[in-house]
N, C-alpha and C. Protein backbone atom coordinates (compact mmCIF):
# COMPACT_ATOMS: atom_id res chain seq x y z
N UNK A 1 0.82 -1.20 0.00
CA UNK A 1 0.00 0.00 0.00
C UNK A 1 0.86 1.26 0.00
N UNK A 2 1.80 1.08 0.99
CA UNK A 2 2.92 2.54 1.11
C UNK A 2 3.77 2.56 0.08
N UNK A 3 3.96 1.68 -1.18
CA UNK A 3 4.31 1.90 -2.84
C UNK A 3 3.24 2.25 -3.51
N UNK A 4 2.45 2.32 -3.56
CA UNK A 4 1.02 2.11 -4.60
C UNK A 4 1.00 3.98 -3.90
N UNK A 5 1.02 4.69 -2.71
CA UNK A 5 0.64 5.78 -2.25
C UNK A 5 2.07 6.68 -3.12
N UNK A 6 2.39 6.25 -2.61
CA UNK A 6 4.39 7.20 -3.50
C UNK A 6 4.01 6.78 -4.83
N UNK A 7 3.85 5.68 -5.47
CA UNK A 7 3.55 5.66 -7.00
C UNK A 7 2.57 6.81 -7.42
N UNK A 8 1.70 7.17 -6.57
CA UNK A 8 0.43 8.26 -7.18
C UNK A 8 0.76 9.41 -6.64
N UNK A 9 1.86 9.37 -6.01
CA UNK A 9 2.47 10.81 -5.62
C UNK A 9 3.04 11.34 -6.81
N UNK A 10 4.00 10.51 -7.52
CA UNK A 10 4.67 10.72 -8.23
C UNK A 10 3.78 11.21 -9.34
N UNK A 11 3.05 10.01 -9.69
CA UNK A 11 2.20 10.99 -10.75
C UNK A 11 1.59 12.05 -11.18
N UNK A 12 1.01 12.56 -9.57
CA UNK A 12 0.53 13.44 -9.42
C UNK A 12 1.15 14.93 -9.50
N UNK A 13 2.42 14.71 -8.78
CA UNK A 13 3.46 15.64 -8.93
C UNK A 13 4.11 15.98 -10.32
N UNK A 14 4.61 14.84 -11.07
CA UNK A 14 5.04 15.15 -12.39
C UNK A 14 4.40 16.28 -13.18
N UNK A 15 3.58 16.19 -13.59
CA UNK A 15 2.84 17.44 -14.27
C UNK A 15 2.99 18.76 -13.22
N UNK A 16 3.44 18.81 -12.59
CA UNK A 16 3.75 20.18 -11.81
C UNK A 16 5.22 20.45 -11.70
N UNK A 17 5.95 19.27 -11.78
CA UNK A 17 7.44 19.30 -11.86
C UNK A 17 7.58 20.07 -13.53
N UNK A 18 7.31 19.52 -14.41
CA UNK A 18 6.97 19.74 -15.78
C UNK A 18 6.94 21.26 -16.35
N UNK A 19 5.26 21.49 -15.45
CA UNK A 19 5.38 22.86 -15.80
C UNK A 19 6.47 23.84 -15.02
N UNK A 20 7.00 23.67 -14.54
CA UNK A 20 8.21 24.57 -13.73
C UNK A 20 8.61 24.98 -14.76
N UNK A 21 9.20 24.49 -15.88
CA UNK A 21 10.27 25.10 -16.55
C UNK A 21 8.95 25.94 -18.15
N UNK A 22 9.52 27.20 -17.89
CA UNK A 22 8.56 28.06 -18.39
C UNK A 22 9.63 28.91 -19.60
N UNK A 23 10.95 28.48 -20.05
CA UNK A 23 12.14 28.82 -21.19
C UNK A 23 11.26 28.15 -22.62
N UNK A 24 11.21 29.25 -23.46
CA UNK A 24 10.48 28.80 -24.46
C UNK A 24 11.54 27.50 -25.35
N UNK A 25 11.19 26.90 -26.17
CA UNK A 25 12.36 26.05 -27.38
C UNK A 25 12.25 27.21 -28.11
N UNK A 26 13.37 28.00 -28.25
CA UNK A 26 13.78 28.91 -29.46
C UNK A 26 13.62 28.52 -30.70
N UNK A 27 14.60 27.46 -30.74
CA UNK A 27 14.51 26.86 -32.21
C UNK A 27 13.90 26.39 -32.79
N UNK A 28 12.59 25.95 -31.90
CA UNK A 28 11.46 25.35 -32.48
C UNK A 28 10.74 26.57 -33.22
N UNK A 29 10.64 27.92 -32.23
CA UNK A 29 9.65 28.94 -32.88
C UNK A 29 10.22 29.56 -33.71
N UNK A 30 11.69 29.59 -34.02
CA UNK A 30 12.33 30.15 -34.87
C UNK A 30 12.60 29.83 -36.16
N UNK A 31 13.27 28.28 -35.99
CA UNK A 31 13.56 27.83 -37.41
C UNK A 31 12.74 26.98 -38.02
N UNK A 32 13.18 26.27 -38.93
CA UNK A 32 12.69 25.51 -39.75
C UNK A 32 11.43 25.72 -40.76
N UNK A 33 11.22 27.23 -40.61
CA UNK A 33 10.12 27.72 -41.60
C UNK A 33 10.46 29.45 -42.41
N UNK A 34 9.72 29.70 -43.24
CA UNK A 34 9.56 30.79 -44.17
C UNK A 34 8.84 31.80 -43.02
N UNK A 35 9.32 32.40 -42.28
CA UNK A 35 7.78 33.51 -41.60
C UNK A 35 7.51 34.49 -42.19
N UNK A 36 6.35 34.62 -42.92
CA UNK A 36 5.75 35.81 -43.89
C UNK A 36 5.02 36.75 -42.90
N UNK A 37 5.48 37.97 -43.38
CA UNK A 37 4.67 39.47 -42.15
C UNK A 37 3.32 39.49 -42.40
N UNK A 38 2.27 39.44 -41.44
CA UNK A 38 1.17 39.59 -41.53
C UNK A 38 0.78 40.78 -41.40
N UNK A 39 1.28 42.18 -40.13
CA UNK A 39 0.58 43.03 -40.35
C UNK A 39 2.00 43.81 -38.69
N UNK A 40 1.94 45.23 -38.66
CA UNK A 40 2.95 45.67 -38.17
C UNK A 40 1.69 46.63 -37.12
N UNK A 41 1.77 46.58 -35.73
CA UNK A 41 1.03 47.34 -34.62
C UNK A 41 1.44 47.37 -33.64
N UNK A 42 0.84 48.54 -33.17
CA UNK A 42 1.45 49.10 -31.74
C UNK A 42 1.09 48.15 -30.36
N UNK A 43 2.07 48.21 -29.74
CA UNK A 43 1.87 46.95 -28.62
C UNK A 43 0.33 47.21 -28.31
N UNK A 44 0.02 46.36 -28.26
CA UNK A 44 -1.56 46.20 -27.15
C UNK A 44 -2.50 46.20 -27.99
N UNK A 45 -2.30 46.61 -29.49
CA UNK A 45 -3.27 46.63 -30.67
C UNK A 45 -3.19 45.43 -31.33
N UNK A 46 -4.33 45.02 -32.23
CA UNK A 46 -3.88 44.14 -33.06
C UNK A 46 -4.42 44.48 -34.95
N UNK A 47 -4.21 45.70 -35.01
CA UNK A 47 -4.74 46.16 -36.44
C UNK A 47 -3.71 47.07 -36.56
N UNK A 48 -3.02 46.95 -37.81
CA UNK A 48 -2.27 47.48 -38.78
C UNK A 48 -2.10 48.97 -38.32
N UNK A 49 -0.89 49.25 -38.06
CA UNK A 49 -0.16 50.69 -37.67
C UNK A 49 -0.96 51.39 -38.77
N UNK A 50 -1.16 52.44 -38.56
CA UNK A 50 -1.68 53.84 -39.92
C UNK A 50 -0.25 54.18 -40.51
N UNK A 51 0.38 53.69 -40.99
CA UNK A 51 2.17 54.75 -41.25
C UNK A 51 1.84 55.89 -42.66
N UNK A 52 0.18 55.38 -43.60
CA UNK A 52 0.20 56.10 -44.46
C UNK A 52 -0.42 57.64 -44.11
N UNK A 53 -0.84 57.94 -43.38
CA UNK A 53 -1.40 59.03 -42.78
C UNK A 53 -2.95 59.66 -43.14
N UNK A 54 -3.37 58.06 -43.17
CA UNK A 54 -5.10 58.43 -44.06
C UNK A 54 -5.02 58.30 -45.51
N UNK A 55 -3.76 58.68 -45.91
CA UNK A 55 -3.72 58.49 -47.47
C UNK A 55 -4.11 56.74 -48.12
N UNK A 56 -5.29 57.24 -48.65
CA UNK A 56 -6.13 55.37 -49.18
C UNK A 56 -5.74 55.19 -49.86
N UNK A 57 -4.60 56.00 -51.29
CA UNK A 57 -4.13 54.99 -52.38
C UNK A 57 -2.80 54.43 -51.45
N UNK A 58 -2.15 55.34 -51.05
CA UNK A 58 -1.09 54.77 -50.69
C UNK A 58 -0.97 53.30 -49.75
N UNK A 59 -2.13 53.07 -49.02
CA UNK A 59 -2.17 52.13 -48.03
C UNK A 59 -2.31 51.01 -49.22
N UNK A 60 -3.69 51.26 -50.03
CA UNK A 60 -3.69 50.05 -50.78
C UNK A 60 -2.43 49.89 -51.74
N UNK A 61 -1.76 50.27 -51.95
CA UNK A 61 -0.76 49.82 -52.78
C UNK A 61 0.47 49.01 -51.58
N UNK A 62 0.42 49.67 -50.32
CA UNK A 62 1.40 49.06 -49.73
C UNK A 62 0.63 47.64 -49.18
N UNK A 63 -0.37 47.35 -48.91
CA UNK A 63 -1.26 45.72 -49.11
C UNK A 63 -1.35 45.07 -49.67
N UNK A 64 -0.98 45.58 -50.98
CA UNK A 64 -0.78 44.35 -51.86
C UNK A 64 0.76 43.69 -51.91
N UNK A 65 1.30 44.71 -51.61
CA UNK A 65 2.91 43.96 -51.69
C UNK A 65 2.86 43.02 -50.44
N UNK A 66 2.19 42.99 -49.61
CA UNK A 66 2.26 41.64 -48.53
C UNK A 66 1.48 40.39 -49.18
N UNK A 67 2.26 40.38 -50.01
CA UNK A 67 1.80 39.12 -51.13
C UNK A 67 2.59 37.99 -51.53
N UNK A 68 2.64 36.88 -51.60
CA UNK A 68 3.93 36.52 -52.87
C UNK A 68 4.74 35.89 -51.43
N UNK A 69 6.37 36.60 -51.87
CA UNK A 69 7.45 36.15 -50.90
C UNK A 69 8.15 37.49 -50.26
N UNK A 70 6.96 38.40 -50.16
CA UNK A 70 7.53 40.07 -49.98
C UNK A 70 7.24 39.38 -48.54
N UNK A 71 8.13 40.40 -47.61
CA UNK A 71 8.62 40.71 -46.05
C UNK A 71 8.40 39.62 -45.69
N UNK A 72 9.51 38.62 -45.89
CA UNK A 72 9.51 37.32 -45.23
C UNK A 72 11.14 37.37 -44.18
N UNK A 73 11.08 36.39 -43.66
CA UNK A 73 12.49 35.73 -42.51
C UNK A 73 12.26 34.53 -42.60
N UNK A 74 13.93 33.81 -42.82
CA UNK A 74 13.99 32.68 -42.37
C UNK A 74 15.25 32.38 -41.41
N UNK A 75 15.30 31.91 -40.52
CA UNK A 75 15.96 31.86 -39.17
C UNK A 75 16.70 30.20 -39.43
N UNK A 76 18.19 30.39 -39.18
CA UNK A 76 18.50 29.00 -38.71
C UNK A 76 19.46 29.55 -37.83
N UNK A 77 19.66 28.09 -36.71
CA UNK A 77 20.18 28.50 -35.75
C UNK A 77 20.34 26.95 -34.79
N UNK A 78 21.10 27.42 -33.28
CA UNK A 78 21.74 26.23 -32.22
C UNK A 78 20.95 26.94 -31.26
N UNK A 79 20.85 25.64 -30.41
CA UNK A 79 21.53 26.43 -29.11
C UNK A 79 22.29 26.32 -28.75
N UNK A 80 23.30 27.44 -28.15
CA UNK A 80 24.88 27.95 -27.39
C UNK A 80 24.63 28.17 -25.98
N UNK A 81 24.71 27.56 -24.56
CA UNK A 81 25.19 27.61 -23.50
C UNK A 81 23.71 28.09 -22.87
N UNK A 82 22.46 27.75 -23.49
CA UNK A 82 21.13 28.29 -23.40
C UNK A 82 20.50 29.74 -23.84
N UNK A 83 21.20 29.69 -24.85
CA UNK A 83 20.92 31.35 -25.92
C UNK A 83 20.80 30.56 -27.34
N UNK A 84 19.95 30.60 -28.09
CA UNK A 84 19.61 30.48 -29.64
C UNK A 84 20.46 31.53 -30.29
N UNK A 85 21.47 31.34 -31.26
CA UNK A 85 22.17 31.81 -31.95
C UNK A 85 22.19 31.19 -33.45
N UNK A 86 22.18 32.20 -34.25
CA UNK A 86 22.31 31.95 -35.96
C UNK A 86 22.58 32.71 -36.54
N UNK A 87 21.82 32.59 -37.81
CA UNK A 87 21.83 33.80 -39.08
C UNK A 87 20.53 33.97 -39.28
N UNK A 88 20.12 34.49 -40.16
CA UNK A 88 18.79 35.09 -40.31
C UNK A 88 19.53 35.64 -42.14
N UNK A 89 17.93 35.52 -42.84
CA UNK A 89 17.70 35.96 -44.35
C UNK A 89 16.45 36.47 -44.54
N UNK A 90 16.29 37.67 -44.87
CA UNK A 90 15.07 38.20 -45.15
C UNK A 90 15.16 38.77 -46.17
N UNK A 91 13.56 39.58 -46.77
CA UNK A 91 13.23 40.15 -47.85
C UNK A 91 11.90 41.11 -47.81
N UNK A 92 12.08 42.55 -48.50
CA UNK A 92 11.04 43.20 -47.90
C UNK A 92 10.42 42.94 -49.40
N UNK A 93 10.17 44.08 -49.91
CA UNK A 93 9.62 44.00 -51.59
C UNK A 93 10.93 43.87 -52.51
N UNK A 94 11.65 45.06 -52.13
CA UNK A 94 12.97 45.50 -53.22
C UNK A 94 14.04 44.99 -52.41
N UNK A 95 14.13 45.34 -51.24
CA UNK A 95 15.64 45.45 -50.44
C UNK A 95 15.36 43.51 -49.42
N UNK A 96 16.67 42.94 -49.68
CA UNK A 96 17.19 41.72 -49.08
C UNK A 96 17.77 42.19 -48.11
N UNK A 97 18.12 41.35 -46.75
CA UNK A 97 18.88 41.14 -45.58
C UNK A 97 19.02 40.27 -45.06
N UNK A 98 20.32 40.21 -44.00
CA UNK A 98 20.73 39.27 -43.85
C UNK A 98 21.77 39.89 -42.85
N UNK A 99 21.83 38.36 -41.75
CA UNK A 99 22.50 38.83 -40.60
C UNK A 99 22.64 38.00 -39.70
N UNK A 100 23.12 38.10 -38.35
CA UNK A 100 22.57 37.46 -37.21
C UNK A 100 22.03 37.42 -36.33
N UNK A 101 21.19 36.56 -35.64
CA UNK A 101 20.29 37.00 -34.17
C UNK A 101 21.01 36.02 -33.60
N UNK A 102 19.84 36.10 -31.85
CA UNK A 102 19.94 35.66 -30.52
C UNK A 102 18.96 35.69 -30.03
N UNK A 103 18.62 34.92 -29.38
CA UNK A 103 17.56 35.16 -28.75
C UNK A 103 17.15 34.14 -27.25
N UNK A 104 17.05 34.55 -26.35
CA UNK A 104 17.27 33.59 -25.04
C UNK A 104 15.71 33.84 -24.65
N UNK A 105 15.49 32.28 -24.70
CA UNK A 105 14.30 31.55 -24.53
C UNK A 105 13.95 31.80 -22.77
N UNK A 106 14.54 32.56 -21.91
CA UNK A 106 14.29 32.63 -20.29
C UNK A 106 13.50 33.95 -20.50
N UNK A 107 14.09 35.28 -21.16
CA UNK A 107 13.30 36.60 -20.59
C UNK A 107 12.96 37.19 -22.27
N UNK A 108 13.43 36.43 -23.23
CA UNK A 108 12.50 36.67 -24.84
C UNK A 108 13.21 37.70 -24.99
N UNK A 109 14.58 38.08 -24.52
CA UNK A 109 15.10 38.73 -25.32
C UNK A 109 15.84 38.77 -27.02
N UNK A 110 15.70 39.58 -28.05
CA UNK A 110 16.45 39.34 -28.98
C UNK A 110 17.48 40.06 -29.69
N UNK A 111 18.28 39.77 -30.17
CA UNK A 111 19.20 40.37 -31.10
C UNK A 111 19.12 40.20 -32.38
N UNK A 112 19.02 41.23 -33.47
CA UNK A 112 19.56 41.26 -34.62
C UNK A 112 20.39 41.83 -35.33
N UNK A 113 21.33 41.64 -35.57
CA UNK A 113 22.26 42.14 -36.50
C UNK A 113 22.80 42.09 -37.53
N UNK A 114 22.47 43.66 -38.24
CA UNK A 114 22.09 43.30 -39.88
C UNK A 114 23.76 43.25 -40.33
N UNK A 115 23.77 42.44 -41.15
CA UNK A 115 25.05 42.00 -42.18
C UNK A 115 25.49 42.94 -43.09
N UNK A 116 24.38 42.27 -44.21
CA UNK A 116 24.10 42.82 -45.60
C UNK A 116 22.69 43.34 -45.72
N UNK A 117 22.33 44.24 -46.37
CA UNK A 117 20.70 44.65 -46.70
C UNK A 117 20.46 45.47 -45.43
N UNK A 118 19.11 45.59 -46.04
CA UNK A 118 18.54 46.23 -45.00
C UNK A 118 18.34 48.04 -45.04
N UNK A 119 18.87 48.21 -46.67
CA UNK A 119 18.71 49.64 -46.80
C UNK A 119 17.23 49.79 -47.09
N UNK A 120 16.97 50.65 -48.03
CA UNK A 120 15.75 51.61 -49.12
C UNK A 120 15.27 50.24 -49.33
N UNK A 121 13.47 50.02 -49.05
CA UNK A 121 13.01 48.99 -50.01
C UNK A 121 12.07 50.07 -51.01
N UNK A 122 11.34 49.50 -51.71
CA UNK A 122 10.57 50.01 -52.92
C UNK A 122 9.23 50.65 -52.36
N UNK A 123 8.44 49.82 -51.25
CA UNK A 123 7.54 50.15 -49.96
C UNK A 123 7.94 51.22 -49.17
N UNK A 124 8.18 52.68 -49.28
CA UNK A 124 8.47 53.64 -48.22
C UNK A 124 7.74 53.74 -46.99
N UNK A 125 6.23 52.85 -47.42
CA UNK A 125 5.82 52.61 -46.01
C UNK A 125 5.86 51.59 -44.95
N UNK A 126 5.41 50.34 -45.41
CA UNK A 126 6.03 48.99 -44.92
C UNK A 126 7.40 48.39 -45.05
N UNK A 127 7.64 48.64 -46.23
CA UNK A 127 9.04 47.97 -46.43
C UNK A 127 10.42 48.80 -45.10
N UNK A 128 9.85 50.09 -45.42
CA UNK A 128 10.69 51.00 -44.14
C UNK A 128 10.33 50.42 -42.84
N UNK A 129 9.40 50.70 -42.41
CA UNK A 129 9.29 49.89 -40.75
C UNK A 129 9.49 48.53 -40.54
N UNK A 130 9.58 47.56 -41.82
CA UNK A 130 9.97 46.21 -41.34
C UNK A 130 11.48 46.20 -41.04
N UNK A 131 12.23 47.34 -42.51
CA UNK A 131 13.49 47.39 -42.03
C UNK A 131 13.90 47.75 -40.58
N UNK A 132 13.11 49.15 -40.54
CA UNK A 132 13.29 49.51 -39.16
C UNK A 132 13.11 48.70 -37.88
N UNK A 133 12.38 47.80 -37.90
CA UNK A 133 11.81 46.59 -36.73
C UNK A 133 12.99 46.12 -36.93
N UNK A 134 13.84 45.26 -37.94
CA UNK A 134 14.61 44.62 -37.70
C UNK A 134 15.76 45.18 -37.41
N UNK A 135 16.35 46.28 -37.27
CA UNK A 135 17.24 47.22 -36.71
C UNK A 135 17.13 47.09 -35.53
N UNK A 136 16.07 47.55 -34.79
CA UNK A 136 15.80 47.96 -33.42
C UNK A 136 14.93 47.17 -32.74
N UNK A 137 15.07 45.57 -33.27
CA UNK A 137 14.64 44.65 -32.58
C UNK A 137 15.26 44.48 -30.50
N UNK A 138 14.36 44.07 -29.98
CA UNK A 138 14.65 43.62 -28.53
C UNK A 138 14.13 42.57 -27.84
N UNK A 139 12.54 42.21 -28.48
CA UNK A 139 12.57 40.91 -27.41
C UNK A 139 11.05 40.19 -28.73
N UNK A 140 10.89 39.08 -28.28
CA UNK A 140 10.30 38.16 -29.32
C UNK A 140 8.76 37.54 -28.22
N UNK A 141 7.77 37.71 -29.06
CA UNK A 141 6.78 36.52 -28.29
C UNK A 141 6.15 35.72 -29.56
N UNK A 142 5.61 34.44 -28.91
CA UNK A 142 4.50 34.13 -29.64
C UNK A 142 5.07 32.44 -30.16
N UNK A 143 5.00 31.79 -30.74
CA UNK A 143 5.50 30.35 -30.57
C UNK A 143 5.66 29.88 -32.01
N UNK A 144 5.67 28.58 -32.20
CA UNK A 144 5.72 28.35 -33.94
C UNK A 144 4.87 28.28 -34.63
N UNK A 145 3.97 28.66 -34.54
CA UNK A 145 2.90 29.11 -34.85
C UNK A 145 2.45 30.75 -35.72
N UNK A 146 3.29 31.61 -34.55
CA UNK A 146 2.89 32.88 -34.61
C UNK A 146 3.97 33.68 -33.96
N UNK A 147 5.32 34.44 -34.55
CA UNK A 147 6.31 35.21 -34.27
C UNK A 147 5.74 36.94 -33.90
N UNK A 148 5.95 37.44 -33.23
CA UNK A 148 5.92 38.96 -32.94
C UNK A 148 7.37 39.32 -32.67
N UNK A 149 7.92 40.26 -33.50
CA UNK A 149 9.45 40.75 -33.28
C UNK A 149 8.72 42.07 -32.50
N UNK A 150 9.13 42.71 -31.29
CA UNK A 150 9.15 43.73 -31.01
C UNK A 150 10.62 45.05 -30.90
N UNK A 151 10.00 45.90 -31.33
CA UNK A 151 10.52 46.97 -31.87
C UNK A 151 10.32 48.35 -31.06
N UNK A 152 11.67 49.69 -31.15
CA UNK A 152 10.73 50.57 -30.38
C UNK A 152 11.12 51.75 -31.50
N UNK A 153 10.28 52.39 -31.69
CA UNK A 153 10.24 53.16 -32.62
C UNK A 153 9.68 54.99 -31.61
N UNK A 154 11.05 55.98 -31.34
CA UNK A 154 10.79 56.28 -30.56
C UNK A 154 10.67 56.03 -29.09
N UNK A 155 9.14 56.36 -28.23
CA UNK A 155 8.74 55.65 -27.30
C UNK A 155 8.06 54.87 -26.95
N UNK A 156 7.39 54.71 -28.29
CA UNK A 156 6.33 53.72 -29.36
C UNK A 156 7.26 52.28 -29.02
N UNK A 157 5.81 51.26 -28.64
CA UNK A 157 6.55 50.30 -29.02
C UNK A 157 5.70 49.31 -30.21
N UNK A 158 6.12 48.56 -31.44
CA UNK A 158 5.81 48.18 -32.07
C UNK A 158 5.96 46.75 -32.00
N UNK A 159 5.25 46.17 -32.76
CA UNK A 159 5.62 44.61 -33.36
C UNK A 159 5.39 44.33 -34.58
N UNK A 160 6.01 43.23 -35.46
CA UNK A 160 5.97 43.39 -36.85
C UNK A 160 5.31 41.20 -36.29
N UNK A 161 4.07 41.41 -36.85
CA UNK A 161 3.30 40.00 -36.69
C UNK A 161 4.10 39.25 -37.95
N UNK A 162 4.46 37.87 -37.72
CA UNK A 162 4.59 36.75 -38.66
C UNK A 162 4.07 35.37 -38.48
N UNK A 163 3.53 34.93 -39.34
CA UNK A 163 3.11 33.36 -39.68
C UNK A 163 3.58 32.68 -40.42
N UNK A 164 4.01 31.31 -40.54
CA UNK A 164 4.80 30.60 -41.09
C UNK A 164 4.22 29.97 -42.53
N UNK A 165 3.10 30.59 -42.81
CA UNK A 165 2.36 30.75 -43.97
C UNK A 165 1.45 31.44 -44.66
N UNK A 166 1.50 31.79 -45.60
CA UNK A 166 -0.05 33.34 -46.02
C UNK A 166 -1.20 32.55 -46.06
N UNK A 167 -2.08 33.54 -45.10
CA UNK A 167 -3.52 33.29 -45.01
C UNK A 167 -3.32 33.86 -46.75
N UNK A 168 -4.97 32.94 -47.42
CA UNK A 168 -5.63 33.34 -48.75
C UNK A 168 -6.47 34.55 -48.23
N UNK A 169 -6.75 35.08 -47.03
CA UNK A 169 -7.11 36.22 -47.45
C UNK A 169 -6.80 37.50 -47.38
N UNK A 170 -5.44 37.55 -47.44
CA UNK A 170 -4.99 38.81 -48.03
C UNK A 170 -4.76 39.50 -48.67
């Protein structure tokens, strides 16, 4: 009986031992996929920054370029001593980049650092703030599923949303 009581201790406990460890897998949410930008907003929002200033042709022209293989990342990478470290390849409309991150799966901090690219894209409105996000990147949420790079623009803080595939209805 006093094995059979510790056997259901144990069980019982495991799933609480388990959840203790709350360090995301980096590399799971990071690599092994294409992440295409879904839409760029201010923390706490979830609808598309205004960057065109009300101007309606200009917005629709910058919506359609989130089409295709425009403002994508692809991430490969290790883990090093419990920090995710790699390279990184992206693409806005016109302008390519490329570089390296970091990113430690305990407090979601990140690093990017651009290589090559990363100047003028063809998009002065999106294509600029994705560049800019990836400049002044700092910390990451969201899982493999669903990437948020956050950004501070100013005192503004931003995020540039990605999914590891395009919804058809955009």
């Amino acid at each position: 009986m006093k094995t059979y009581i510790q056997l259901l201790l144990v069980v019982l406990f495991l799933p609480v031992l388990s959840a203790c460890d709350q360090e995301d897998d980096v590399i799971d949410i990071f690599t092994g996929k294409t992440w295409y930008m879904t839409y760029i907003a201010v923390e706490g929002q979830n609808k598309m920054y205004d960057f065109w200033q009300n101007d309606q042709d200009a917005r629709e022209k910058s919506f359609k370029t989130i089409t295709g293989d425009n403002y994508t990342l692809v991430f490969e990478g290790a883990n090093v001593n419990d920090v995710a470290i790699g390279t990184f390849s992206g693409k806005a409309t016109s302008a390519s980049v490329n570089g390296d991150w970091s990113a430690n799966g305990d407090n979601r901090e990140l690093k990017i650092t651009i290589k090559n690219g990363g100047g003028t894209d063809g998009d002065k409105y999106l294509g600029k703030a994705f560049m800019d996000g990836l400049k002044s990147a700092f910390k990451y949420g969201g899982d493999n599923k669903n990437l948020y790079i956050y950004y501070k623009e100013g005192q503004t803080v931003k995020f540039i949303s990605f999914a590891p595939q395009r919804n058809s209805g955009n």
